[in-house]
Protein backbone atom coordinates (compact mmCIF):
# COMPACT_ATOMS: atom_id res chain seq x y z
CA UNK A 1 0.00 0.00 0.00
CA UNK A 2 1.03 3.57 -0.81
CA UNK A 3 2.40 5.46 2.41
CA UNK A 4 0.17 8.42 3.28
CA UNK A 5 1.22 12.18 2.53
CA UNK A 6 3.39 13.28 4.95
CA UNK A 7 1.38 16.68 5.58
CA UNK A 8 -0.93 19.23 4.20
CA UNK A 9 -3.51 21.29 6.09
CA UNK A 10 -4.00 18.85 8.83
CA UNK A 11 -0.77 19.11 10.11
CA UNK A 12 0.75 22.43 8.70
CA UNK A 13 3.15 20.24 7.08
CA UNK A 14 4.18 20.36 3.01
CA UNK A 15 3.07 17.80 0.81
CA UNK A 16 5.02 16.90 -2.71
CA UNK A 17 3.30 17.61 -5.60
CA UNK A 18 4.45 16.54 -9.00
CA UNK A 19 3.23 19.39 -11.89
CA UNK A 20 3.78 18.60 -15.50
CA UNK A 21 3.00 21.13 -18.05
CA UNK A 22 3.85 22.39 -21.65
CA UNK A 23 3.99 20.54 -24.68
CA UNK A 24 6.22 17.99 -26.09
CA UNK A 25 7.79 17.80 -28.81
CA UNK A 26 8.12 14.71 -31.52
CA UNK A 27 10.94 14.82 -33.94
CA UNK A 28 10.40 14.59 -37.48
CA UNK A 29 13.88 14.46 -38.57
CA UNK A 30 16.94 16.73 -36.12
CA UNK A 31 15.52 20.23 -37.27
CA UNK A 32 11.59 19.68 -37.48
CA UNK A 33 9.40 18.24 -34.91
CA UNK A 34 5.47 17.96 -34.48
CA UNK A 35 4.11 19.98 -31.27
CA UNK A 36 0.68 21.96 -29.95
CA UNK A 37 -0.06 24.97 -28.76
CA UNK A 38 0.31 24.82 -24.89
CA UNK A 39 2.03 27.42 -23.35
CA UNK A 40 2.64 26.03 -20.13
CA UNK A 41 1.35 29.51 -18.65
CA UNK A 42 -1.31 27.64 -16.49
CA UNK A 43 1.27 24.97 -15.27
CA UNK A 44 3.37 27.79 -13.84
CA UNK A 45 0.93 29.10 -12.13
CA UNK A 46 -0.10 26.21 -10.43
CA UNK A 47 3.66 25.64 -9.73
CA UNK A 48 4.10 29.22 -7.86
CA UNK A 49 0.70 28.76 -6.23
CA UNK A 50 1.60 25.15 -4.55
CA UNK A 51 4.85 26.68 -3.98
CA UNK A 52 3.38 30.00 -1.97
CA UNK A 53 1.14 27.92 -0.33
CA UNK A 54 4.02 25.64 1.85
CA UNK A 55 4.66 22.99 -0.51
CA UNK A 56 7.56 21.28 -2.34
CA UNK A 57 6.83 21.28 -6.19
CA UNK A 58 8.74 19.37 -9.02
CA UNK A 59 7.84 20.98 -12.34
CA UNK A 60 8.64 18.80 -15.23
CA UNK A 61 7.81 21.54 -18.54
CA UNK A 62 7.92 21.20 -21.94
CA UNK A 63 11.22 22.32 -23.97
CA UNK A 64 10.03 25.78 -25.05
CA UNK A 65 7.44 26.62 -22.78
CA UNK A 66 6.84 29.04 -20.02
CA UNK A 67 9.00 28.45 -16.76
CA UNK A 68 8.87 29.62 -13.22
CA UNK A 69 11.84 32.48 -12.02
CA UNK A 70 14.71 30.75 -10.34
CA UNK A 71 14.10 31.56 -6.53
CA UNK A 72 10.32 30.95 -6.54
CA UNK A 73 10.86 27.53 -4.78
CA UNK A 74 9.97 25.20 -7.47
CA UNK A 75 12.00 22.52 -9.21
CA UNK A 76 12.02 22.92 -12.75
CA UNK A 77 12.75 20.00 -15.36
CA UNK A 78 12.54 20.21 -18.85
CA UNK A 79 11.53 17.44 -20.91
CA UNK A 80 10.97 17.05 -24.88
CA UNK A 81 8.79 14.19 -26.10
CA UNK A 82 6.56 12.00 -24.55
CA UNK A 83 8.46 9.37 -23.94
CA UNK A 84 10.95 11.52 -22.25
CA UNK A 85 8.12 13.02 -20.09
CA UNK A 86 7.39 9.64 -19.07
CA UNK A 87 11.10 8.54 -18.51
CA UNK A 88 11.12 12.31 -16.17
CA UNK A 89 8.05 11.02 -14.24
CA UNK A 90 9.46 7.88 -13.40
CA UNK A 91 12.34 9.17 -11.79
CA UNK A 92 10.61 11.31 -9.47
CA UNK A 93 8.07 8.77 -8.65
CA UNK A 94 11.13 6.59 -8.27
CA UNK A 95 12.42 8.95 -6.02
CA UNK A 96 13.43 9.52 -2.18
CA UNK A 97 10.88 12.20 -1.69
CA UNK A 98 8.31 10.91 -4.06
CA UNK A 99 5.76 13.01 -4.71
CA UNK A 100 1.94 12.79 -2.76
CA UNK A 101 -0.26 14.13 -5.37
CA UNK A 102 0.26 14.40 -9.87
CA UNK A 103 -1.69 16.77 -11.29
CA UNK A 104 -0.98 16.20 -14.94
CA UNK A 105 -1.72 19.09 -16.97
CA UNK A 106 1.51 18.69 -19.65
CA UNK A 107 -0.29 18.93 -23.82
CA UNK A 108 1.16 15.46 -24.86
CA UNK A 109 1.62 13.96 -28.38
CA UNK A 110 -0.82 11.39 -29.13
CA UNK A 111 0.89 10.21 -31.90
CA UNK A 112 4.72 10.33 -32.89
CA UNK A 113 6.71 10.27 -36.19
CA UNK A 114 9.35 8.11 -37.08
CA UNK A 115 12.00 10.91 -36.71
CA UNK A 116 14.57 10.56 -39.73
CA UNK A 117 18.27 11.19 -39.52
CA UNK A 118 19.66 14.75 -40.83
CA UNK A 119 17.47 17.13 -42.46
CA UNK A 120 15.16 15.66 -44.47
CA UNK A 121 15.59 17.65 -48.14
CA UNK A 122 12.75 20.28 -49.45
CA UNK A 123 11.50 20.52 -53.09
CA UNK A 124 9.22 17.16 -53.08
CA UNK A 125 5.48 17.72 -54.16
CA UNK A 126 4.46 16.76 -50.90
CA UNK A 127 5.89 14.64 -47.59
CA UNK A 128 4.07 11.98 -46.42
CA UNK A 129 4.95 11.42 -42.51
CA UNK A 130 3.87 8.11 -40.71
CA UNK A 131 3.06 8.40 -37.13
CA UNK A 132 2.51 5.57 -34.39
CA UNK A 133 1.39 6.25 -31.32
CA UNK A 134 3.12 7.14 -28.26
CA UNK A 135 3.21 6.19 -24.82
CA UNK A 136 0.03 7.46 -22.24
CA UNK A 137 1.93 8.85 -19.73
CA UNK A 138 -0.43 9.08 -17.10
CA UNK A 139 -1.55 5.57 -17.70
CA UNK A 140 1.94 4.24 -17.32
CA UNK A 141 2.14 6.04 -14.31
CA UNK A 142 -1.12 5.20 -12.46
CA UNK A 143 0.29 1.42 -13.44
CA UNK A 144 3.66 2.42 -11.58
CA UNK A 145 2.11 3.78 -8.43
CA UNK A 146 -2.05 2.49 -8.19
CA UNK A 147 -2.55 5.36 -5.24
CA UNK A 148 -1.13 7.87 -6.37
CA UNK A 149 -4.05 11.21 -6.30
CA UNK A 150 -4.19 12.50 -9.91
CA UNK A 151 -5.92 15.40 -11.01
CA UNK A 152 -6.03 15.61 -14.53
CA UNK A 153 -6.46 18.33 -17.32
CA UNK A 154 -8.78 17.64 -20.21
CA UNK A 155 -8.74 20.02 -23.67
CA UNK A 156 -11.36 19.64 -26.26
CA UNK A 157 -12.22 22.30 -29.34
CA UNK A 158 -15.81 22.30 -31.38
CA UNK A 159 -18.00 20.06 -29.13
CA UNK A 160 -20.30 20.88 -27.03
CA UNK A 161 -20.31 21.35 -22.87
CA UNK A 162 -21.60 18.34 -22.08
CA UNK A 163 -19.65 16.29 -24.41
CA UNK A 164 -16.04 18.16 -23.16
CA UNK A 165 -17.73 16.99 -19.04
CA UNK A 166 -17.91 13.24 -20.76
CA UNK A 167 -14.77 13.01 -22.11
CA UNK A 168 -13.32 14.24 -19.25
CA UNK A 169 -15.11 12.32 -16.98
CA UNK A 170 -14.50 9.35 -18.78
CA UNK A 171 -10.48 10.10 -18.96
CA UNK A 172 -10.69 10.48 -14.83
CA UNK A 173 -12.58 7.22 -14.63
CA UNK A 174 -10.15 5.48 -17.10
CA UNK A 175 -7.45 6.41 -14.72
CA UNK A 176 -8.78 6.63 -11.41
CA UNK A 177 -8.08 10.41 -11.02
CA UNK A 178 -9.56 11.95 -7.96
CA UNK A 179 -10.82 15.04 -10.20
CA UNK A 180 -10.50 16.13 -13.93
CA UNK A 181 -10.37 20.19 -15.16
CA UNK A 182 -11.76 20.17 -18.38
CA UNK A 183 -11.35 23.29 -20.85
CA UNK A 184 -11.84 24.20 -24.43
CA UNK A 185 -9.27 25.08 -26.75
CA UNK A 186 -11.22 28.69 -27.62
CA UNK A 187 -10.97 29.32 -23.67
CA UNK A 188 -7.49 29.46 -23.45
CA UNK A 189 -5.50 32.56 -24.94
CA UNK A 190 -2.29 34.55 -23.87
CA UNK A 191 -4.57 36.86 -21.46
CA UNK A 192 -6.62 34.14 -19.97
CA UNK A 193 -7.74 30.78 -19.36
CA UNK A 194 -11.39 29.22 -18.78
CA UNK A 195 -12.20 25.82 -17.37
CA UNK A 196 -14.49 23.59 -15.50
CA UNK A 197 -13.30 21.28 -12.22
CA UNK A 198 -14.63 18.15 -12.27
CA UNK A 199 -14.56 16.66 -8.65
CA UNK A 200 -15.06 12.53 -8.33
CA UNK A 201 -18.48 13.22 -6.30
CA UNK A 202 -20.19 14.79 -9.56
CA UNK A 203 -20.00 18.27 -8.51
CA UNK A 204 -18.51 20.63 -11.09
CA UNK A 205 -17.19 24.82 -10.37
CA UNK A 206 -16.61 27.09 -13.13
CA UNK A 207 -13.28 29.17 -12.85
CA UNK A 208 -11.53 32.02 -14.51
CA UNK A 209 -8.38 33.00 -14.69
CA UNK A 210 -4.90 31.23 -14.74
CA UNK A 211 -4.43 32.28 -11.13
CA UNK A 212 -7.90 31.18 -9.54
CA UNK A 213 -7.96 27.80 -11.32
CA UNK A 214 -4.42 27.65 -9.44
CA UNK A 215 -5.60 28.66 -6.30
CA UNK A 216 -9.05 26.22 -6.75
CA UNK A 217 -6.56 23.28 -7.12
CA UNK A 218 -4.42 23.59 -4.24
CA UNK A 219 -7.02 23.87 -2.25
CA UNK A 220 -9.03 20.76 -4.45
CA UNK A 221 -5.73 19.03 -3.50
CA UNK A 222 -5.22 19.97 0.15
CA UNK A 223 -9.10 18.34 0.54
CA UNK A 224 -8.11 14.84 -1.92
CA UNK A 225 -5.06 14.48 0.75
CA UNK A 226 -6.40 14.98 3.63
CA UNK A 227 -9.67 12.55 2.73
CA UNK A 228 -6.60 10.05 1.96
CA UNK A 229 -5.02 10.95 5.12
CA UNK A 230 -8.31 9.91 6.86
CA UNK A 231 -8.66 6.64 5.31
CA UNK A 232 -5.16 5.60 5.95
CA UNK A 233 -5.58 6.19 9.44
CA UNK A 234 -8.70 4.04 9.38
CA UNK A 235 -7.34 1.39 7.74
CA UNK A 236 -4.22 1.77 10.11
């Protein structure tokens, strides 16, 4: 059985949370690469928030993407592609203070070329790239640790609300994440960021703003700990 978190709001003790944010970055050949368009904005704020709030963050960001100051108490690693992500992961999970809580919010490829060597020339009519897919990272990890508290992040463009709450939903269940924050693509822009929280009882809160979805998850995360606290006792 997974040891319980060593703090949070119960005790006035930190917890270690593992943040992963950005996007990655597939090679095509060793100058072109297929990536999205995450920022990692919303991934540094949650960093700095966990981080003003008392506890010890590991941020593992995309190559490229945004990046916390040096001094603001959070451990910054950079990764590039998925499976590099995933290889990242590991070794914190693998770690001596492994972390309590993942809250997975990193824009991963689904799908991954097969990168070829050089610079692939210019001048054909057109360039056919084959793709497989890659690893699911959080998958891999909930196999890795089965306790571990997830939140996950959930982005969908052109459907509707209820079909972005399913999806999500149904990628929490898949996993066994404790609660979900589900956004469209349209709601996040350089100047802001929409979503919904998706807690595990049903309940839903709409937020606004990089730095209040930040502050609704420490404090969604400082409540999933200290209900696994509880139950650790009980079962002590």
């Amino acid at each position: 059985m997974r040891r319980p978190p060593k703090g949070g709001p119960a005790t006035g003790d930190c917890v270690r949370v593992l943040i992963t944010s950005g996007p990655s970055r597939e090679p095509i050949d060793d100058v072109r690469y297929v990536s999205n368009v995450s920022s990692g904005r919303l991934g540094v704020a949650l960093a700095l928030a966990f981080a003003r709030a008392g506890h010890q963050v590991v941020l593992l960001r995309g190559q490229g993407s945004a990046a916390p100051e040096a001094g603001a108490g959070v451990t910054a690693l950079e990764f590039t592609t998925a499976r590099s992500l995933l290889a990242a992961a590991r070794g914190v999970l693998a770690g001596v203070d492994a972390p309590d809580l993942l809250i997975h919010a990193a824009a991963v490829a689904d799908y991954a070329p097969r990168p070829a060597a050089g610079k692939l020339k210019s001048g054909a009519a057109e360039l056919v790239v084959r793709m497989q897919p890659t690893p699911k990272v959080v998958d891999e990890l909930r196999r890795l640790d089965p306790d571990l508290p997830i939140i996950l992040f959930k982005l969908e463009a052109r459907v509707s609300r209820d079909e972005l709450h399913r999806r999500a939903r149904e990628s929490a269940r898949r996993v066994g994440a404790a609660a979900v924050v589900a956004n469209f693509l349209e709601d996040v822009t350089a100047h802001g960021h929409r979503a919904d929280l998706l807690r595990g009882d049903g309940s839903s809160q709409r937020l606004d703003g990089r730095e209040a979805i930040a502050a609704a998850l420490v404090h969604e995360a400082e409540d999933i700990l200290r209900a696994a606290r509880a139950r650790a006792e009980e079962g002590a």
